[in-house]
N, C-alpha and C. Protein backbone atom coordinates (compact mmCIF):
# COMPACT_ATOMS: atom_id res chain seq x y z
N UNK A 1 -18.13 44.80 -32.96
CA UNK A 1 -17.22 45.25 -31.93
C UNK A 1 -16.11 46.06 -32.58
N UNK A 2 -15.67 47.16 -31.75
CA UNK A 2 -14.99 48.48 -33.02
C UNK A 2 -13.64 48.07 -31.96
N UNK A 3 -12.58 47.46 -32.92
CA UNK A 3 -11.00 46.97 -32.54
C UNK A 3 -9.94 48.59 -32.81
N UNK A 4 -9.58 49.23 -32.26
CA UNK A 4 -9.04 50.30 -32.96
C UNK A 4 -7.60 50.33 -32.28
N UNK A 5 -7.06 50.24 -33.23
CA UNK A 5 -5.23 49.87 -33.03
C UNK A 5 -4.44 51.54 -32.85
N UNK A 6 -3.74 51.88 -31.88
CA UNK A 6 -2.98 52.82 -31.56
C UNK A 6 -1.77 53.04 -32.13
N UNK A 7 -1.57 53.43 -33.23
CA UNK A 7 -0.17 53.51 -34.12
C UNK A 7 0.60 55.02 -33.72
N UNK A 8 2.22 55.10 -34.11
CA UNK A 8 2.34 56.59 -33.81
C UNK A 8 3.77 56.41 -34.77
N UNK A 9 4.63 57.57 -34.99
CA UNK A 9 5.67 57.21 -35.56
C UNK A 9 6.78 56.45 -34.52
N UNK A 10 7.34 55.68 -35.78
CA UNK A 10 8.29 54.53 -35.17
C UNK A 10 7.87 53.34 -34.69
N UNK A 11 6.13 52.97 -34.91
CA UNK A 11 6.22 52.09 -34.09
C UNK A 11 5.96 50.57 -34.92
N UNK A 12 6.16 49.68 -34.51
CA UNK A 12 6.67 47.96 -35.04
C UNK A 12 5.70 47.54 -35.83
N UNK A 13 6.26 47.45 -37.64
CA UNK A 13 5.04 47.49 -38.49
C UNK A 13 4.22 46.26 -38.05
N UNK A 14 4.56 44.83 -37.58
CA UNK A 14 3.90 43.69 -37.20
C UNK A 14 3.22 44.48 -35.59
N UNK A 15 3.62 44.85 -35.31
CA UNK A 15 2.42 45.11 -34.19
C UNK A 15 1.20 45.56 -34.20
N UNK A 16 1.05 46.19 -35.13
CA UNK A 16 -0.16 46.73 -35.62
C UNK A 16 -1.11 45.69 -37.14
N UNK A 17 -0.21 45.63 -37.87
CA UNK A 17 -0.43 44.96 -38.46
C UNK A 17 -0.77 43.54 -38.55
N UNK A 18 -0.45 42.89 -37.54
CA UNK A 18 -0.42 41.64 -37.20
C UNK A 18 -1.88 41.72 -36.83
N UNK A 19 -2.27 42.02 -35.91
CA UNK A 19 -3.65 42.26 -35.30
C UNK A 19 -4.40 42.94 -36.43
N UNK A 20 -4.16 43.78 -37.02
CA UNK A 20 -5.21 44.38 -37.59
C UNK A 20 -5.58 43.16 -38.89
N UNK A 21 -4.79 42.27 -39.55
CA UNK A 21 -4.97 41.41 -40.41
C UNK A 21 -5.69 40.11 -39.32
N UNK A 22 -5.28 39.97 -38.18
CA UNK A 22 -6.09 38.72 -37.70
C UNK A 22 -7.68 38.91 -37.82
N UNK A 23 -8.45 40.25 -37.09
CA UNK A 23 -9.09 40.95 -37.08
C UNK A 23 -10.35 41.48 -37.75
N UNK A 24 -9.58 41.53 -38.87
CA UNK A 24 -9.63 41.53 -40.43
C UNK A 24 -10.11 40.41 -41.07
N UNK A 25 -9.23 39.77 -40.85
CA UNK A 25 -9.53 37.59 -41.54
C UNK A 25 -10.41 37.66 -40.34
N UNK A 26 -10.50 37.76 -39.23
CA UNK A 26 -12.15 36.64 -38.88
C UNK A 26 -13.06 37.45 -39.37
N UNK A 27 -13.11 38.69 -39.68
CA UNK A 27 -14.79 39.31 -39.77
C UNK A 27 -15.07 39.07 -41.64
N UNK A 28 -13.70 38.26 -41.54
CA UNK A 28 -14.10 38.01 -43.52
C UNK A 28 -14.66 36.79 -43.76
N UNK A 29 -14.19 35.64 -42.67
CA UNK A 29 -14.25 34.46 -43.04
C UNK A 29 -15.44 33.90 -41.94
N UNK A 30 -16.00 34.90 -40.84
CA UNK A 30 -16.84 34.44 -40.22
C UNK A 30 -18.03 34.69 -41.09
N UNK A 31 -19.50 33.91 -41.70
CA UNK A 31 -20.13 33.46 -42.44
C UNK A 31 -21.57 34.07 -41.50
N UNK A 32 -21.86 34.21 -40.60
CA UNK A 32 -23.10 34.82 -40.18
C UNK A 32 -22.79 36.24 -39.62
N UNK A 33 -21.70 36.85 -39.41
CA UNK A 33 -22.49 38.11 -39.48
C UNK A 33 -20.75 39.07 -39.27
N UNK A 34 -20.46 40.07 -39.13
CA UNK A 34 -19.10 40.75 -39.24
C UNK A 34 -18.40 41.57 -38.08
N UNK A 35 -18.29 40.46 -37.39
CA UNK A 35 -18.23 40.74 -35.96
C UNK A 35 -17.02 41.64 -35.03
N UNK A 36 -16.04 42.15 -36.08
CA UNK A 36 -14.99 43.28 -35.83
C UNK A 36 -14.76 44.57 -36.76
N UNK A 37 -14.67 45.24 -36.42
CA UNK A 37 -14.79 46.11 -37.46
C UNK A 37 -13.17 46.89 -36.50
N UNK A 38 -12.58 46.60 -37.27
CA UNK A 38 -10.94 47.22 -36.97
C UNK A 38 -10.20 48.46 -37.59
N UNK A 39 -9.44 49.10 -36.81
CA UNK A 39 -9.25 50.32 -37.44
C UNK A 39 -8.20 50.76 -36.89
N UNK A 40 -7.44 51.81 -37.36
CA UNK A 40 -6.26 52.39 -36.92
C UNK A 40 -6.25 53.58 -36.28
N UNK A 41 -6.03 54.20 -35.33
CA UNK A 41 -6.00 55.51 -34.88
C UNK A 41 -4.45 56.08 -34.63
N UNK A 42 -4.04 57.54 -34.93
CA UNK A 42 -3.07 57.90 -34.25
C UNK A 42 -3.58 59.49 -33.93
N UNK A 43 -2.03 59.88 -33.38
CA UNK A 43 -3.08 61.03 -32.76
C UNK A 43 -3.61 62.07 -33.62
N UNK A 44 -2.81 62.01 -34.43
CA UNK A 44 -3.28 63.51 -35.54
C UNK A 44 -4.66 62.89 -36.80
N UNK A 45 -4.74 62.07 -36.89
CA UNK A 45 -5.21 61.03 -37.69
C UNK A 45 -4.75 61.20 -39.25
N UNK A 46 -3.11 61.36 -39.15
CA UNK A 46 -2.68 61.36 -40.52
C UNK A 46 -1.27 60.49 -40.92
N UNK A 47 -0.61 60.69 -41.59
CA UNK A 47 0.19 59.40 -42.24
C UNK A 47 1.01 59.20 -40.83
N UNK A 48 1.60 58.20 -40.64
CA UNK A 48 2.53 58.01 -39.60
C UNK A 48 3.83 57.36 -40.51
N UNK A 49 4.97 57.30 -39.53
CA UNK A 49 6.05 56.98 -40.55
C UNK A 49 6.58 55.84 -39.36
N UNK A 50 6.42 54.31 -39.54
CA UNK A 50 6.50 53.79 -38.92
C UNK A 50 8.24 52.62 -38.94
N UNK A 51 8.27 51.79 -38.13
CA UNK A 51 9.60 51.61 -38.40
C UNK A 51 10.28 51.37 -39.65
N UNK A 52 11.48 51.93 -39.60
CA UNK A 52 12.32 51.53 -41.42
C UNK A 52 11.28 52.76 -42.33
N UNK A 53 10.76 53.20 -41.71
CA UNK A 53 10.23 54.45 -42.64
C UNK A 53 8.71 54.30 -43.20
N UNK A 54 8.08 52.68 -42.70
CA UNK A 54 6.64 52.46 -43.47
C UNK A 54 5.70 53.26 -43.12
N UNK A 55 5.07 53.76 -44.26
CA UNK A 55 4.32 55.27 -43.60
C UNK A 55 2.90 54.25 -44.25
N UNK A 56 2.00 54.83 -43.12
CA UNK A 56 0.80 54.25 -42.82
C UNK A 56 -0.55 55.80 -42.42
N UNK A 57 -0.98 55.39 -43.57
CA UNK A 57 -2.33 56.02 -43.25
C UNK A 57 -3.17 56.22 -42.04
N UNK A 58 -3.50 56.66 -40.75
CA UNK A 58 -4.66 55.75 -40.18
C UNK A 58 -5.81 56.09 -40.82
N UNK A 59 -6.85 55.29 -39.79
CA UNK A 59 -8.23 55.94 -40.40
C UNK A 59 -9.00 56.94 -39.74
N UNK A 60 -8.38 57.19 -38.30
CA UNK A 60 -8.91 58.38 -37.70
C UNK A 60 -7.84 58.63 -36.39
N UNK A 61 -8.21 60.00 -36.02
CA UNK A 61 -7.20 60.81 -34.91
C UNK A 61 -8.11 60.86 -33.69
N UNK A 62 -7.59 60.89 -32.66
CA UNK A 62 -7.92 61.28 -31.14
C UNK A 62 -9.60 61.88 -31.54
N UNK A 63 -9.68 62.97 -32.50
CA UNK A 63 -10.69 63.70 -32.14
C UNK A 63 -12.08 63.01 -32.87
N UNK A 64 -11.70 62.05 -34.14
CA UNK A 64 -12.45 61.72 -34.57
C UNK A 64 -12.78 60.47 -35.10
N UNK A 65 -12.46 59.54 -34.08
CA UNK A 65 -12.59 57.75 -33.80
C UNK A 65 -13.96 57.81 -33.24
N UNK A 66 -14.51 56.06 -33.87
CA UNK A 66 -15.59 55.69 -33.57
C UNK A 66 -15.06 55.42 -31.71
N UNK A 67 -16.23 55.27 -30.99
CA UNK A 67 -16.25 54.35 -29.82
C UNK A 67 -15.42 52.58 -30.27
N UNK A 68 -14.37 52.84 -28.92
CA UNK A 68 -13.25 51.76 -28.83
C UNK A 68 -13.77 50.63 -27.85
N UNK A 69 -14.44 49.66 -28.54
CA UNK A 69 -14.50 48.16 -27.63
C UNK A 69 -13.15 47.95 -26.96
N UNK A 70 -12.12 47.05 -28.54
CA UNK A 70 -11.41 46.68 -27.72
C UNK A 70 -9.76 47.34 -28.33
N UNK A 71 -9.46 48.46 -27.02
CA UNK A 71 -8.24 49.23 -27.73
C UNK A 71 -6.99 48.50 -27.30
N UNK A 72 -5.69 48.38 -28.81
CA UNK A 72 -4.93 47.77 -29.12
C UNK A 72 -3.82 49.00 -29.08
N UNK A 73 -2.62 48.65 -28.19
CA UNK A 73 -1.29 49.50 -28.09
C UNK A 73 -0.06 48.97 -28.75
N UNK A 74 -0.30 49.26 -30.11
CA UNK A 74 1.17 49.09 -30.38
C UNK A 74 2.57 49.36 -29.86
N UNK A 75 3.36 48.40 -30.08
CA UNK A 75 4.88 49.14 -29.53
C UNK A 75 5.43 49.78 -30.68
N UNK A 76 6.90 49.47 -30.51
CA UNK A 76 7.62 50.14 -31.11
C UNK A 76 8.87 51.29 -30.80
N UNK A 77 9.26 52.06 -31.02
CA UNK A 77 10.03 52.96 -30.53
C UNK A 77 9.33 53.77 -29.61
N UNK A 78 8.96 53.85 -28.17
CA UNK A 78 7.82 54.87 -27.73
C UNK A 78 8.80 55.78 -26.76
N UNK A 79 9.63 56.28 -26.73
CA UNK A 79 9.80 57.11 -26.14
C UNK A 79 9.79 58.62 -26.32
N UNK A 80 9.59 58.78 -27.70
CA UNK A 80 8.76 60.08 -27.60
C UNK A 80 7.17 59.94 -27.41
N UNK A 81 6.66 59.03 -27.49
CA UNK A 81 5.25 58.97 -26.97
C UNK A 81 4.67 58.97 -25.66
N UNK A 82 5.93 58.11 -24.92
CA UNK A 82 5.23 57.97 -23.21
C UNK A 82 5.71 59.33 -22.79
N UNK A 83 6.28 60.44 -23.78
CA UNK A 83 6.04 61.79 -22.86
C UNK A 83 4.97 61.99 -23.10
N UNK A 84 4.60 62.16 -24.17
CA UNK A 84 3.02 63.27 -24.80
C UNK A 84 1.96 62.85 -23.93
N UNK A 85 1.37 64.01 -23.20
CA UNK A 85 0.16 63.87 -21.92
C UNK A 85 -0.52 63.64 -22.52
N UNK A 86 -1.22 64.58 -23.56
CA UNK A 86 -2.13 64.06 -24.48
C UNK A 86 -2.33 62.53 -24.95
N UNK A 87 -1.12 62.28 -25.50
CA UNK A 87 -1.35 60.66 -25.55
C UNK A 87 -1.35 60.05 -24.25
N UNK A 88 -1.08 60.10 -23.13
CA UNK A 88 -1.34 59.15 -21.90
C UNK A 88 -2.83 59.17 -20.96
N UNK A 89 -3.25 60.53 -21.83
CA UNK A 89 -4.42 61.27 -21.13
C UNK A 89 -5.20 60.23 -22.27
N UNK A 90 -5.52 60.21 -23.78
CA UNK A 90 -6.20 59.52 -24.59
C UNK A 90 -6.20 57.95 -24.15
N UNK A 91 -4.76 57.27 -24.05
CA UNK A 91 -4.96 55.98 -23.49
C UNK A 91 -5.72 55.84 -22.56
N UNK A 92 -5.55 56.53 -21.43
CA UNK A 92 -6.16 55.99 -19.95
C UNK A 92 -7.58 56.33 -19.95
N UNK A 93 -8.37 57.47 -21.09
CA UNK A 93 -9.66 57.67 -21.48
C UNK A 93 -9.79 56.45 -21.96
N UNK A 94 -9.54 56.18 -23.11
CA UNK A 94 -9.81 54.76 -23.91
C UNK A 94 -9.97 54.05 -23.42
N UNK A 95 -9.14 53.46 -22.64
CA UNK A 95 -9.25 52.00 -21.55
C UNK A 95 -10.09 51.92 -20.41
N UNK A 96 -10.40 52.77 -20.18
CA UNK A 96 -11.60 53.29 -19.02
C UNK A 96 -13.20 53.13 -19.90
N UNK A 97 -12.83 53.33 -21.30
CA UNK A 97 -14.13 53.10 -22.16
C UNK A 97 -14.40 51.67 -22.86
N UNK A 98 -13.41 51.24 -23.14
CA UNK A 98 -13.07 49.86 -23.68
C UNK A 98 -13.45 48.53 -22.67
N UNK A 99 -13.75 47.35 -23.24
CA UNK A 99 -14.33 46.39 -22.49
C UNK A 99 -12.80 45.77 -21.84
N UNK A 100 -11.76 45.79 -23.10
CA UNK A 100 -10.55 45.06 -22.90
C UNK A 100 -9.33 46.61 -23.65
N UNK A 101 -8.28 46.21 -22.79
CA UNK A 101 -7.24 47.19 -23.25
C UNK A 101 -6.33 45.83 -23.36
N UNK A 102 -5.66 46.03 -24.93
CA UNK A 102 -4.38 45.16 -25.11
C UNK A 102 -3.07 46.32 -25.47
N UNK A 103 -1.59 45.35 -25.44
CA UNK A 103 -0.73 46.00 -25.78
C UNK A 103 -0.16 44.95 -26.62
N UNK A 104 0.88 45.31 -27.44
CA UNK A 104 1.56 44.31 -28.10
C UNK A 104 3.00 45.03 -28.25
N UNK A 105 4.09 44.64 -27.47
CA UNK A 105 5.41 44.31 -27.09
C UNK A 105 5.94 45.17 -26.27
N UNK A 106 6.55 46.72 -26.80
CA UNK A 106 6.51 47.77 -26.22
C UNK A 106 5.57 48.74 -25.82
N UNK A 107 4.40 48.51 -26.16
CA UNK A 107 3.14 48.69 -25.95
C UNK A 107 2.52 48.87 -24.70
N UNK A 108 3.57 48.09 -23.89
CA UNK A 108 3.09 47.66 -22.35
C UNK A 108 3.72 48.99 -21.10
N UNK A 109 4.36 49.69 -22.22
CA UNK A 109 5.02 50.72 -21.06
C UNK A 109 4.45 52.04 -21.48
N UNK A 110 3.58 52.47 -22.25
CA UNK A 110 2.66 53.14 -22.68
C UNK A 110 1.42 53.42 -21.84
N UNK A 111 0.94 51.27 -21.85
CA UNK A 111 -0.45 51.13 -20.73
C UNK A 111 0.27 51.97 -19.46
N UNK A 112 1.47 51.13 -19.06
CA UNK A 112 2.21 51.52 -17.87
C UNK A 112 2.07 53.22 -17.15
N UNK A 113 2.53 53.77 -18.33
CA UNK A 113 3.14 54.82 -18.12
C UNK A 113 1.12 56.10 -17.80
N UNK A 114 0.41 55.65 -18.49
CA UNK A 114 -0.70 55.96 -18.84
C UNK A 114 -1.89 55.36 -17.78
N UNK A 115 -1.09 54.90 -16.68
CA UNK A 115 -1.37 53.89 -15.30
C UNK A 115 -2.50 52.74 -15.89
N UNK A 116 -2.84 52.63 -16.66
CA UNK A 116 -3.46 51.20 -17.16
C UNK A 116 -3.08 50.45 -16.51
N UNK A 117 -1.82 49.94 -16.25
CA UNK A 117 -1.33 48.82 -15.38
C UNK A 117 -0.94 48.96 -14.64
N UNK A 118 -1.11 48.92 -13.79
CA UNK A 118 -0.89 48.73 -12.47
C UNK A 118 -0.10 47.71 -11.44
N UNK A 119 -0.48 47.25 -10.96
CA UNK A 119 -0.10 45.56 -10.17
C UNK A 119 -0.21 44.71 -10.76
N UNK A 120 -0.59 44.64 -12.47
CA UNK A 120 -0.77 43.51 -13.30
C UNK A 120 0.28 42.75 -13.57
N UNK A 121 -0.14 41.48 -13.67
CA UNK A 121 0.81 40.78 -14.63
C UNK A 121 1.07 41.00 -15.79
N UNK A 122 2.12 41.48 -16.25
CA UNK A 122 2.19 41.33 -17.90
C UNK A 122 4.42 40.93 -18.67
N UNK A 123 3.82 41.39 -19.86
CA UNK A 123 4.63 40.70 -20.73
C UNK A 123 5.17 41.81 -22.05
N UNK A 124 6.25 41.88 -22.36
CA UNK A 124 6.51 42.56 -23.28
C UNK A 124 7.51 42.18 -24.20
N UNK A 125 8.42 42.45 -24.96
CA UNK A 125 9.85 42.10 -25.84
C UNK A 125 10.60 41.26 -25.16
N UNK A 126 11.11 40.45 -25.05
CA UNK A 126 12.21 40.02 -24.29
C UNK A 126 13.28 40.94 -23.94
N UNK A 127 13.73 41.67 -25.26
CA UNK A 127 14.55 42.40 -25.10
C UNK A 127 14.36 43.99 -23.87
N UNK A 128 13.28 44.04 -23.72
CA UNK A 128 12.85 45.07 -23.01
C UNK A 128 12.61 44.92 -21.37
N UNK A 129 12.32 43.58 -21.25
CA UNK A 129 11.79 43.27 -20.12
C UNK A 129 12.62 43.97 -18.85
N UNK A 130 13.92 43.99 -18.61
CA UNK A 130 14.39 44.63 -17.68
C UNK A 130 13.97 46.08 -17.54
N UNK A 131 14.41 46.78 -18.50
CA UNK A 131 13.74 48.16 -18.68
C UNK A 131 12.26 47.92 -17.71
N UNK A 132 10.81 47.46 -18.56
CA UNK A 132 9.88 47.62 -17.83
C UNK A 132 9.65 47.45 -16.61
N UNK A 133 10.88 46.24 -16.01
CA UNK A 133 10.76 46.26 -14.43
C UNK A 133 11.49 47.32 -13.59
N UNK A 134 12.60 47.89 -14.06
CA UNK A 134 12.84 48.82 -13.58
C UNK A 134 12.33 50.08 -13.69
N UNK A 135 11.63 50.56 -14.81
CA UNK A 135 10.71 51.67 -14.94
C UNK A 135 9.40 51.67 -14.34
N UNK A 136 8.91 50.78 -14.24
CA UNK A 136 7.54 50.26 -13.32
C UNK A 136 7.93 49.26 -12.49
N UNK A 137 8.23 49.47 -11.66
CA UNK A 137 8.63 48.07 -10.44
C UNK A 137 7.33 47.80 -9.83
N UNK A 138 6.85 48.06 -9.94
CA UNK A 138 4.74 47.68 -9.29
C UNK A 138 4.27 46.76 -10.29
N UNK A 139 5.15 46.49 -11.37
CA UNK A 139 4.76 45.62 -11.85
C UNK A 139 4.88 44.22 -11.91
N UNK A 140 4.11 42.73 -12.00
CA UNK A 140 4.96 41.56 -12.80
C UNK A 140 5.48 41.13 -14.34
N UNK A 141 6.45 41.24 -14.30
CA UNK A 141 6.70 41.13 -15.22
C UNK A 141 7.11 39.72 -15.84
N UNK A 142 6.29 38.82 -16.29
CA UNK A 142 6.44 37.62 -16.74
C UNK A 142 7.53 37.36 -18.30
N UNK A 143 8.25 36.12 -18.42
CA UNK A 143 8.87 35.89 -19.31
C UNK A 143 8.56 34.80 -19.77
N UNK A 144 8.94 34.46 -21.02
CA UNK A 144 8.44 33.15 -21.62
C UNK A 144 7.11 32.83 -22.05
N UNK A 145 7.06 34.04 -22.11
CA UNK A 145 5.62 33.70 -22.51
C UNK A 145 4.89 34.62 -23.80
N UNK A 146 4.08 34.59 -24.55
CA UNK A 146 3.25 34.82 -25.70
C UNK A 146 2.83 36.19 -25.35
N UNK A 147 1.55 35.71 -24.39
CA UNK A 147 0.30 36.82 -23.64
C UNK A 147 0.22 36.47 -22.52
N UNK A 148 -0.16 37.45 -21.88
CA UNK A 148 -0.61 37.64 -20.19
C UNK A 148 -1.81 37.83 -20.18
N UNK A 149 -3.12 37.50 -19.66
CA UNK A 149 -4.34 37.82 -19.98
C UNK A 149 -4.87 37.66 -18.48
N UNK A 150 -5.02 39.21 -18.03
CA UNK A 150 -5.27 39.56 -17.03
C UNK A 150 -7.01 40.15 -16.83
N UNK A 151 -7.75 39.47 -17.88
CA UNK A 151 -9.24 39.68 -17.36
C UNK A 151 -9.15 40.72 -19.31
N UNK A 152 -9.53 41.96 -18.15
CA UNK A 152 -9.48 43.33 -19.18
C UNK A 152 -8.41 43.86 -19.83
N UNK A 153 -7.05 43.66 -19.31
CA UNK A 153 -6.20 43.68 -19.29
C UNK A 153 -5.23 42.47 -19.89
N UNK A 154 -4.61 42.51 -21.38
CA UNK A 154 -3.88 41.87 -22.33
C UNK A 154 -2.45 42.22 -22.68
N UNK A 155 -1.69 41.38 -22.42
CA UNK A 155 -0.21 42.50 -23.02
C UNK A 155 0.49 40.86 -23.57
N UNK A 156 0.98 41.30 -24.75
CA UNK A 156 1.75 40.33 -25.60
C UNK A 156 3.27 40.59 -25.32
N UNK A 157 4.29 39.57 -26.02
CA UNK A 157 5.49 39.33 -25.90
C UNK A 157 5.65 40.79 -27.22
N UNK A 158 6.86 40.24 -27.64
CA UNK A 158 7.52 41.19 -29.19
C UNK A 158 6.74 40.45 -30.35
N UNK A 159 6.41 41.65 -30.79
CA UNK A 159 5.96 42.04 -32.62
C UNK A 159 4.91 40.66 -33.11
N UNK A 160 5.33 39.58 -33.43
CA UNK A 160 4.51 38.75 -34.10
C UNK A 160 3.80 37.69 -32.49
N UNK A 161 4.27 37.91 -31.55
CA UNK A 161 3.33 37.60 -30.36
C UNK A 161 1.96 38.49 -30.22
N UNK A 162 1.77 39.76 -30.74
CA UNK A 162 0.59 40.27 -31.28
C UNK A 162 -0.65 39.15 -32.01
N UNK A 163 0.06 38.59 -32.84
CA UNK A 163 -1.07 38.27 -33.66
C UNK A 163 -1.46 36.37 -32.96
N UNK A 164 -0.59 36.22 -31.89
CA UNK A 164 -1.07 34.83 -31.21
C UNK A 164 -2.48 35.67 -30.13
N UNK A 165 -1.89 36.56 -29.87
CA UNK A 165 -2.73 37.30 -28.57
C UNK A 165 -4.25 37.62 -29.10
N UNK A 166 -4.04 38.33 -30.49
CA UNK A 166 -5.44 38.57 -31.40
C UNK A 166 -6.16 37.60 -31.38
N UNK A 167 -5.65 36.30 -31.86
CA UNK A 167 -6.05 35.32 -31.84
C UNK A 167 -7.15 34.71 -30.66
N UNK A 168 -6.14 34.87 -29.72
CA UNK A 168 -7.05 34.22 -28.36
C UNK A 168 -7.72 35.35 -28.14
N UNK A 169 -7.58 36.91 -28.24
CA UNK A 169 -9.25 37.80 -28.25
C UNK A 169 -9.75 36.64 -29.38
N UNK A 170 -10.18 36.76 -30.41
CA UNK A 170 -11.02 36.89 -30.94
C UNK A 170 -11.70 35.20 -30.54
N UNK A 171 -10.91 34.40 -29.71
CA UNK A 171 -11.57 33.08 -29.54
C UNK A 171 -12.27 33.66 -28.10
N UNK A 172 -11.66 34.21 -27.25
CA UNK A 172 -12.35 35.06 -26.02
C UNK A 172 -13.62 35.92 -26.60
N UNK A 173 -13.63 36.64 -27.61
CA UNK A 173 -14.82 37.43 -28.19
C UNK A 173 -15.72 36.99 -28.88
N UNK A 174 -15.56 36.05 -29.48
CA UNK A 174 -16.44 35.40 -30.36
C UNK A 174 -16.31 33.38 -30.23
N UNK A 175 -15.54 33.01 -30.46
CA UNK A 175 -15.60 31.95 -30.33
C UNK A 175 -14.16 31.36 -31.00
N UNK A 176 -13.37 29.55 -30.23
CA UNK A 176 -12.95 29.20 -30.43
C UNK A 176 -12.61 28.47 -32.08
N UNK A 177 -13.52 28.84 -32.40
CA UNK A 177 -14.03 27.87 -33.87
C UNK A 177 -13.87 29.14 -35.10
N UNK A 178 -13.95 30.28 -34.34
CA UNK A 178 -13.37 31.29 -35.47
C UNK A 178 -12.14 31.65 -35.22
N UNK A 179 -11.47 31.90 -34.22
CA UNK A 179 -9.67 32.33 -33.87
C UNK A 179 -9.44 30.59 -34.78
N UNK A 180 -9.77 29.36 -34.48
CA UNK A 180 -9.45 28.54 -35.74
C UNK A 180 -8.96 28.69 -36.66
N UNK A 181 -10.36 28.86 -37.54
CA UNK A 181 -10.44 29.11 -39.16
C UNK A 181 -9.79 30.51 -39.37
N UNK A 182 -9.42 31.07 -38.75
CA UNK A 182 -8.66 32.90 -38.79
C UNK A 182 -7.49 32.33 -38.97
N UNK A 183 -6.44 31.50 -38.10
CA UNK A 183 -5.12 30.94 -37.76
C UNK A 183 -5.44 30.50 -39.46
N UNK A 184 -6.18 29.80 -39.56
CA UNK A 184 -6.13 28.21 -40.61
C UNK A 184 -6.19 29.06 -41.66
N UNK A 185 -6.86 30.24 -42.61
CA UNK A 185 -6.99 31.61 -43.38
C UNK A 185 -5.45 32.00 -43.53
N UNK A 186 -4.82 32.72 -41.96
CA UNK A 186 -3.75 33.92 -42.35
C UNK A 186 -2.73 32.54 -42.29
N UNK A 187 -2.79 30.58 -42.52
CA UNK A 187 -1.61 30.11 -42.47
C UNK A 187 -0.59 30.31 -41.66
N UNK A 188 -1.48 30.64 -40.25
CA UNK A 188 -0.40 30.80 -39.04
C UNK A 188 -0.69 29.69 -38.00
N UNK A 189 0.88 29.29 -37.58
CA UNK A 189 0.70 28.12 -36.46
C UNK A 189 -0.14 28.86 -35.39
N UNK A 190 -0.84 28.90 -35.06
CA UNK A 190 -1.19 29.77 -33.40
C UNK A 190 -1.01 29.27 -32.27
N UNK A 191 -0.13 29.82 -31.48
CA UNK A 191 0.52 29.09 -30.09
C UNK A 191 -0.77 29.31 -28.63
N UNK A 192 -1.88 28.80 -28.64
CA UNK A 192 -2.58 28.70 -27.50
C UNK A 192 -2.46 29.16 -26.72
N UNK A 193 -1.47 28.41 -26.03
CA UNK A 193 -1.39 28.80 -24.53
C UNK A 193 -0.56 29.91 -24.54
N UNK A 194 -0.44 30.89 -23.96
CA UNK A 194 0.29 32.03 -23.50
C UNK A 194 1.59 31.30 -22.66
């Protein structure tokens, strides 16, 4: 299953990273066969300079990514991103191709903006949450919580709520007994329930 994470400049090195290491640890530590194959995309498919300046390689651009199972929206600083059509035009392709569309924190006003979400329930930063209800008022916007897991449709809290959300994909995608041994691997408490 091809996981391909949406990076751009500015955006939250644990958001991407978080997931892409959960991701990562199950298809290392799962023992019969390599069941994610994860990857980074941005749009140009070249270095990005992400928050505090961490510049990140991806591994491919808009034009030349494998087919996206399950596409992952980083946050981060996005307001030069939720202009670029191009990028809202690529999301809402992607997610229309993808089995599951996730976001992770600011991530969620991207799906938003890119109409992914719709009437969904979801979840983003704490710190943001007003913003998203007033910029999308069609939306719910839940608090207190981890992840929102709306079927196809995934959106996490802020930055390291990413990698609880990975988690429950990869127990939703594969099985409870590997999001486990993944938690029990990267030495992370994993909070279950959303």
């Amino acid at each position: 299953m091809n996981v391909g994470i949406y990076i751009y400049d500015q955006a939250e090195v644990l958001d991407f990273s978080g997931p892409f290491e959960v991701f990562s640890t199950a298809s290392r530590v799962c023992k019969n066969d390599n069941p994610f194959d994860v990857f980074l995309v941005s749009e140009s498919g070249n270095t990005i300079s992400a928050r505090a300046g961490y510049r990140v390689m991806s591994n491919y651009g808009f034009n030349d990514h494998p087919m996206i199972d399950v596409l992952i929206v980083a946050g981060g600083v996005h307001s030069n991103e939720i202009g670029k059509s191009q990028v809202m035009e690529w999301i809402s392709q992607q997610s229309t191709n993808a089995s599951i569309t996730a976001s992770v924190c600011t991530g969620a006003f991207l799906l938003a903006k890119a109409k992914v979400l719709k009437e969904h329930k979801v979840t983003t930063h704490w710190e943001d949450m007003a913003n998203l209800r007033s910029e999308f008022p069609q939306l719910n916007v839940i608090e207190n919580v981890r992840w929102v897991d709306e079927g196809n449709i995934i959106t996490s809290g802020g930055i390291s709520a990413g990698i609880d959300m990975s988690l429950h994909l990869v127990s939703r995608l594969h099985s409870n007994d590997l999001a486990e041994k993944t938690a029990r691997q990267m030495d992370f408490s994993w909070t279950k329930n959303s």
